[in-house]
Protein backbone atom coordinates (compact mmCIF):
# COMPACT_ATOMS: atom_id res chain seq x y z
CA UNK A 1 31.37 -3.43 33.95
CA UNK A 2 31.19 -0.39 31.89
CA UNK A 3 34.77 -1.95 29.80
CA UNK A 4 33.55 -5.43 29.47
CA UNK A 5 30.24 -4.86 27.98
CA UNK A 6 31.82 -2.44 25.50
CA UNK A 7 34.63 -4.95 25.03
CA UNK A 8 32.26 -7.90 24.07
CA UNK A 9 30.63 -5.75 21.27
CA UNK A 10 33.74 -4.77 19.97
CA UNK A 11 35.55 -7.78 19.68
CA UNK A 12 32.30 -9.34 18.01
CA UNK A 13 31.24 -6.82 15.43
CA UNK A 14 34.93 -6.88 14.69
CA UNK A 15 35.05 -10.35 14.25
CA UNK A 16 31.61 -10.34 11.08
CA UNK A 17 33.78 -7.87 10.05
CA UNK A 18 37.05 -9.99 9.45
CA UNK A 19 34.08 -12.85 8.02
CA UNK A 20 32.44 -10.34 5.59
CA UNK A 21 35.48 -9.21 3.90
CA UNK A 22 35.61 -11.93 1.12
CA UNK A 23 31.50 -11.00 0.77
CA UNK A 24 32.11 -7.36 0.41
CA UNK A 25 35.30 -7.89 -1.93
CA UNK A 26 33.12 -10.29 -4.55
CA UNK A 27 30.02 -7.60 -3.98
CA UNK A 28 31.82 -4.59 -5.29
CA UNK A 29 33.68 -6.11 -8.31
CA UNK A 30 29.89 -6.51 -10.06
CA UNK A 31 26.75 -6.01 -8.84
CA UNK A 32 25.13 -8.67 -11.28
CA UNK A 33 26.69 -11.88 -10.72
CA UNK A 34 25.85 -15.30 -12.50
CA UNK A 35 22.81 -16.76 -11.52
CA UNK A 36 18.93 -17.07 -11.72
CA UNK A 37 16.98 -13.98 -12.55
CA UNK A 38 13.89 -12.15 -14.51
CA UNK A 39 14.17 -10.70 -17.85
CA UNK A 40 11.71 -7.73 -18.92
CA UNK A 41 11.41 -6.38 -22.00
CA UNK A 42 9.64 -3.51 -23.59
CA UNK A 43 7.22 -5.57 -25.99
CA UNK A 44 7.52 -9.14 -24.03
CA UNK A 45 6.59 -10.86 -20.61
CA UNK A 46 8.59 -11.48 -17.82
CA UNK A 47 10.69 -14.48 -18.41
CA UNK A 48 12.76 -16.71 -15.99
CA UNK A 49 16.60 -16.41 -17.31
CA UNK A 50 20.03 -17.87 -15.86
CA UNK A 51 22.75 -15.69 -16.66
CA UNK A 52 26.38 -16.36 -16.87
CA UNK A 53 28.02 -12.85 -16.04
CA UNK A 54 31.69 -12.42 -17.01
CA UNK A 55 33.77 -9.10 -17.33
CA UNK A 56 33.33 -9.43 -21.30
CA UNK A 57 29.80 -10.64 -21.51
CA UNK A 58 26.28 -11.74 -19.97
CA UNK A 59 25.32 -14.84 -21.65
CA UNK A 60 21.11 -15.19 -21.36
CA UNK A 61 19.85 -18.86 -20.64
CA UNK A 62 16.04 -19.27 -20.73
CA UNK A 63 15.15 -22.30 -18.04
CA UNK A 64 13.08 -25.50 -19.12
CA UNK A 65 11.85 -26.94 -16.17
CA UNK A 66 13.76 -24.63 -13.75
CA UNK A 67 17.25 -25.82 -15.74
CA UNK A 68 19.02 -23.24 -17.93
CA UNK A 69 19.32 -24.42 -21.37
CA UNK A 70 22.11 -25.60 -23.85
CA UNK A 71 22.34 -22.57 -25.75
CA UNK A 72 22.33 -19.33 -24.97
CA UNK A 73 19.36 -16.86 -26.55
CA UNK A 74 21.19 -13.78 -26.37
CA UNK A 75 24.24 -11.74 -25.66
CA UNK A 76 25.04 -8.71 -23.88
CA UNK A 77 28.64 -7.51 -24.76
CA UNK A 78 30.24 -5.36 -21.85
CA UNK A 79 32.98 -4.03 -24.17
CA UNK A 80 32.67 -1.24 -26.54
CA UNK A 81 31.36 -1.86 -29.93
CA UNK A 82 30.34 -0.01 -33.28
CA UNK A 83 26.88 -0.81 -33.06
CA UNK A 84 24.57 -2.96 -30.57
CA UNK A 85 21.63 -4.73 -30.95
CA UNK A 86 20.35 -5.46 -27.51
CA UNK A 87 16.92 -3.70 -26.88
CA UNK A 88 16.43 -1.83 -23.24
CA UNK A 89 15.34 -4.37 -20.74
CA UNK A 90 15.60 -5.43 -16.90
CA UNK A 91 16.70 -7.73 -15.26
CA UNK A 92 15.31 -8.37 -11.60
CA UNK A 93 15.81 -10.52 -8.55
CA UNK A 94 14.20 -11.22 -5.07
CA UNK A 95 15.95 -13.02 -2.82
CA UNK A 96 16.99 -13.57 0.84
CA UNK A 97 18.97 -10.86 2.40
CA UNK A 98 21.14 -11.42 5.35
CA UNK A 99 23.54 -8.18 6.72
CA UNK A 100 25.37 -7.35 9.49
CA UNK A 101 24.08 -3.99 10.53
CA UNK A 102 24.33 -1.35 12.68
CA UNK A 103 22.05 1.55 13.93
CA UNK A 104 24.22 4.95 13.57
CA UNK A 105 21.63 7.35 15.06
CA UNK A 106 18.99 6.50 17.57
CA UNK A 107 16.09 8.89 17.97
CA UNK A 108 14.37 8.46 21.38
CA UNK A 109 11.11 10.58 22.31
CA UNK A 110 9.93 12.24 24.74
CA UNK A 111 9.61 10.06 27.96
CA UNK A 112 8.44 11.58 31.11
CA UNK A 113 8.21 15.34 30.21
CA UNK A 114 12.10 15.00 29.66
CA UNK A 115 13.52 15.95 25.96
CA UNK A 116 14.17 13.51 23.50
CA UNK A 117 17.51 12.03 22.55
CA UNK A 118 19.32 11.34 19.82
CA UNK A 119 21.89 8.74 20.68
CA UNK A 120 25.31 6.84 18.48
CA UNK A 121 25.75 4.28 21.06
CA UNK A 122 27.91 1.33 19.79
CA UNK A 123 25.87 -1.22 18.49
CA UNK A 124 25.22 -3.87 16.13
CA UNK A 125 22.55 -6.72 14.42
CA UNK A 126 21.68 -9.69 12.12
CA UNK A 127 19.39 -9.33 9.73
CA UNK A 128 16.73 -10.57 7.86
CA UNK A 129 14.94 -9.59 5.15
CA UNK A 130 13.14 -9.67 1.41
CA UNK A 131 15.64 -8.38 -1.14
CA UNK A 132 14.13 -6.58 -4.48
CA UNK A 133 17.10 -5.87 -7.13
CA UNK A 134 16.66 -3.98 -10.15
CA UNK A 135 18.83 -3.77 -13.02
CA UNK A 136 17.58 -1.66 -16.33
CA UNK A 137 20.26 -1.75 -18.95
CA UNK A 138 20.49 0.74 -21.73
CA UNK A 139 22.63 1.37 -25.48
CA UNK A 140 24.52 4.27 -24.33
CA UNK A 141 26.99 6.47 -26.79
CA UNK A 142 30.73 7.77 -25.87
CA UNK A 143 31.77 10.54 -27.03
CA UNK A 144 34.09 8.96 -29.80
CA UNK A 145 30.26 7.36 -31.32
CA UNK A 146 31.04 4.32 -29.81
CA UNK A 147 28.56 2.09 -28.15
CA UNK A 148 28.31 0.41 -24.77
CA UNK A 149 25.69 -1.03 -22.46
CA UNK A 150 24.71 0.72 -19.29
CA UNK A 151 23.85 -1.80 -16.62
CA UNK A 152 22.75 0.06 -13.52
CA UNK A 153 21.74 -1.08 -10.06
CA UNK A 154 18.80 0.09 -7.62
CA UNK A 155 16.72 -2.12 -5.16
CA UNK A 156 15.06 -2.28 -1.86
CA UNK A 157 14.17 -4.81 1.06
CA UNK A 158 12.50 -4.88 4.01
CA UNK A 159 12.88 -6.93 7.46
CA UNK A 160 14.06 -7.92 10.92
CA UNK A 161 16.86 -7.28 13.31
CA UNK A 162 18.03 -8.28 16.25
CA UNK A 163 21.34 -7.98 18.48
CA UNK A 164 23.49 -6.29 21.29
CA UNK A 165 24.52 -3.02 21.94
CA UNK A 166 25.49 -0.30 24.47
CA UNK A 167 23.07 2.48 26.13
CA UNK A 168 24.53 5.26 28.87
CA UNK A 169 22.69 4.72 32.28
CA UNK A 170 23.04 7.90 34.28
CA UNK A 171 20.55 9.82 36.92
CA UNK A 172 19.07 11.16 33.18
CA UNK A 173 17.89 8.13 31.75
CA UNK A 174 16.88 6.72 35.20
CA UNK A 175 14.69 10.24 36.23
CA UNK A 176 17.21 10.04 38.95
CA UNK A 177 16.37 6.94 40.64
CA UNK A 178 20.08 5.83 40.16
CA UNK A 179 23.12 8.05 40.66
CA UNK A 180 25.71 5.69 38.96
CA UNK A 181 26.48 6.38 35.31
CA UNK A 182 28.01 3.64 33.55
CA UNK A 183 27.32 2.21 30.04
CA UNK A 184 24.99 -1.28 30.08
CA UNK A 185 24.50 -3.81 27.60
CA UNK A 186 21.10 -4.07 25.79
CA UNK A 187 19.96 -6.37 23.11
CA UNK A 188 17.64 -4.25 20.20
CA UNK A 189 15.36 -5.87 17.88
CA UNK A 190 12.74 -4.39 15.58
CA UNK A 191 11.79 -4.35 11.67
CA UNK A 192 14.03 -1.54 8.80
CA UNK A 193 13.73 -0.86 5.93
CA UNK A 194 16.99 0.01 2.97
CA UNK A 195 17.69 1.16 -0.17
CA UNK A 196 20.22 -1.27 -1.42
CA UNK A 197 23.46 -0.21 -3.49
CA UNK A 198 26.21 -3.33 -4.70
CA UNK A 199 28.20 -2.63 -1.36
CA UNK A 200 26.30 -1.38 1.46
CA UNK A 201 22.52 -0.63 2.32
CA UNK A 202 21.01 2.15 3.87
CA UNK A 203 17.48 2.93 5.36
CA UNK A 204 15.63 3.70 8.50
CA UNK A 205 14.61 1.15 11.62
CA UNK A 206 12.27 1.32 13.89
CA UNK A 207 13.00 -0.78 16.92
CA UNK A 208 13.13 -1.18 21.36
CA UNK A 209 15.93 -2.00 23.54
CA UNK A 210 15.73 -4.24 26.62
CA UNK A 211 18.59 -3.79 29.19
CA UNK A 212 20.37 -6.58 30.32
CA UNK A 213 20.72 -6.10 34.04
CA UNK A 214 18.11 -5.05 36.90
CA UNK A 215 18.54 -1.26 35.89
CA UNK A 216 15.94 -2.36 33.08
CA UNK A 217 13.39 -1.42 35.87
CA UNK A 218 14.52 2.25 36.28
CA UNK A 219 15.76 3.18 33.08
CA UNK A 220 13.16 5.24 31.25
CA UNK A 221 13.75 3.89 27.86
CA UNK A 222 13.66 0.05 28.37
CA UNK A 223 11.01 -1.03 25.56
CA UNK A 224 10.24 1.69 24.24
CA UNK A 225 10.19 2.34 21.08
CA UNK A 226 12.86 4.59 18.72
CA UNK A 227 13.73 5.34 15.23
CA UNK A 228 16.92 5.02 13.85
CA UNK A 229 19.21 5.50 10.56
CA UNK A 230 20.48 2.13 10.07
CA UNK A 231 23.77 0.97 7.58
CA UNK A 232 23.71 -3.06 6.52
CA UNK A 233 26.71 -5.06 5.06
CA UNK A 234 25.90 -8.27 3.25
CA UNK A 235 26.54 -11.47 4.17
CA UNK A 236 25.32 -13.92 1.27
């Protein structure tokens, strides 16, 4: 039993893997794509934009009526120049953030006068959440005098998780009432938190495990809660 449930969880978090390598390719090549964001400026409101990002430029379309327009209203070279024009600004964008995640460290408490635990079980989840990106961009100087735009990235989401994992059963985690040890399946769900970078997001979770099999009634951590250091890769 102890193979097959490890098995399973292998063979699937291998498999978003294999399905999240064209996703993680186009996500590290630019971390501002085309699409629809916010533009703020120092001395102007917040304005609904479309931008058309290529490895030259970012051409800026204000929307009428949620459609970008004809012509662009400004430029953003992303080569080099003598001089630039472009004032500091961000640009910003909330979306709908799915990952494939997985919990590295687990940090159970105390239960039953026995120490805590800090676990690495294999595991992994789906999830959910509301995605905050921020990007300031800034008339930066080489060396050599020439100029450049600095387009930086920083954001943050929050949301849910749920999916399988692994969990050691052994006369520990029972308080003895079983003498097998073997490793069960669970399935872990709960609410995280990250701090998102173009590839890969990292925050913490906070989240319970329910075991699969009728050991859930002896083992000392079934539903209770833990806190964990969690790792996301994005899916859309």
């Amino acid at each position: 039993m102890k193979i097959c449930y490890q098995n399973i969880v292998i063979v699937i978090w291998g498999l978003l893997l294999l399905a999240s390598c064209n996703t993680l390719e186009k996500a590290s090549t630019h971390g501002l794509n085309s699409g629809y964001y916010k533009l703020k400026s120092k001395h102007e409101n917040t304005q609904n934009i479309y931008l058309d990002v290529s490895n030259e430029q970012i051409n800026v379309y204000r929307l009428t009526k949620k459609q970008p327009d004809k012509n662009q209203f400004l430029t953003i070279p992303l080569t080099k120049m003598d001089s630039l024009v472009c004032k500091p600004m961000i640009i910003k964008k909330h979306s709908l953030d799915i990952d494939i995640t997985t919990i590295l460290l687990k940090y159970r408490p105390t239960v039953l006068g026995l120490p805590a635990q800090l676990t690495t079980d294999l595991n992994m989840a789906l999830y959910f959440g509301s995605r905050h990106d921020y990007f300031p961009i800034r008339n930066k100087k080489d060396p050599l005098g020439m100029s450049y735009h600095k387009i930086s990235n920083w954001g943050y989401d929050y949301g849910l998780f749920v999916g399988p994992g692994t969990t050691l059963i052994s006369p520990f985690t029972t308080n003895n009432k079983s003498t097998n040890e073997y490793s069960g399946m669970i399935i872990q769900t709960g609410i995280a938190g990250f701090i998102e970078s173009n590839i890969a997001s990292f925050g913490l979770a906070i989240g319970y495990d329910y075991l699969t099999n009728q050991d859930r009634k002896i083992w000392i951590y079934n539903n209770k809660p833990w806190v964990g250091f969690i790792v996301g890769v994005a899916l859309n």
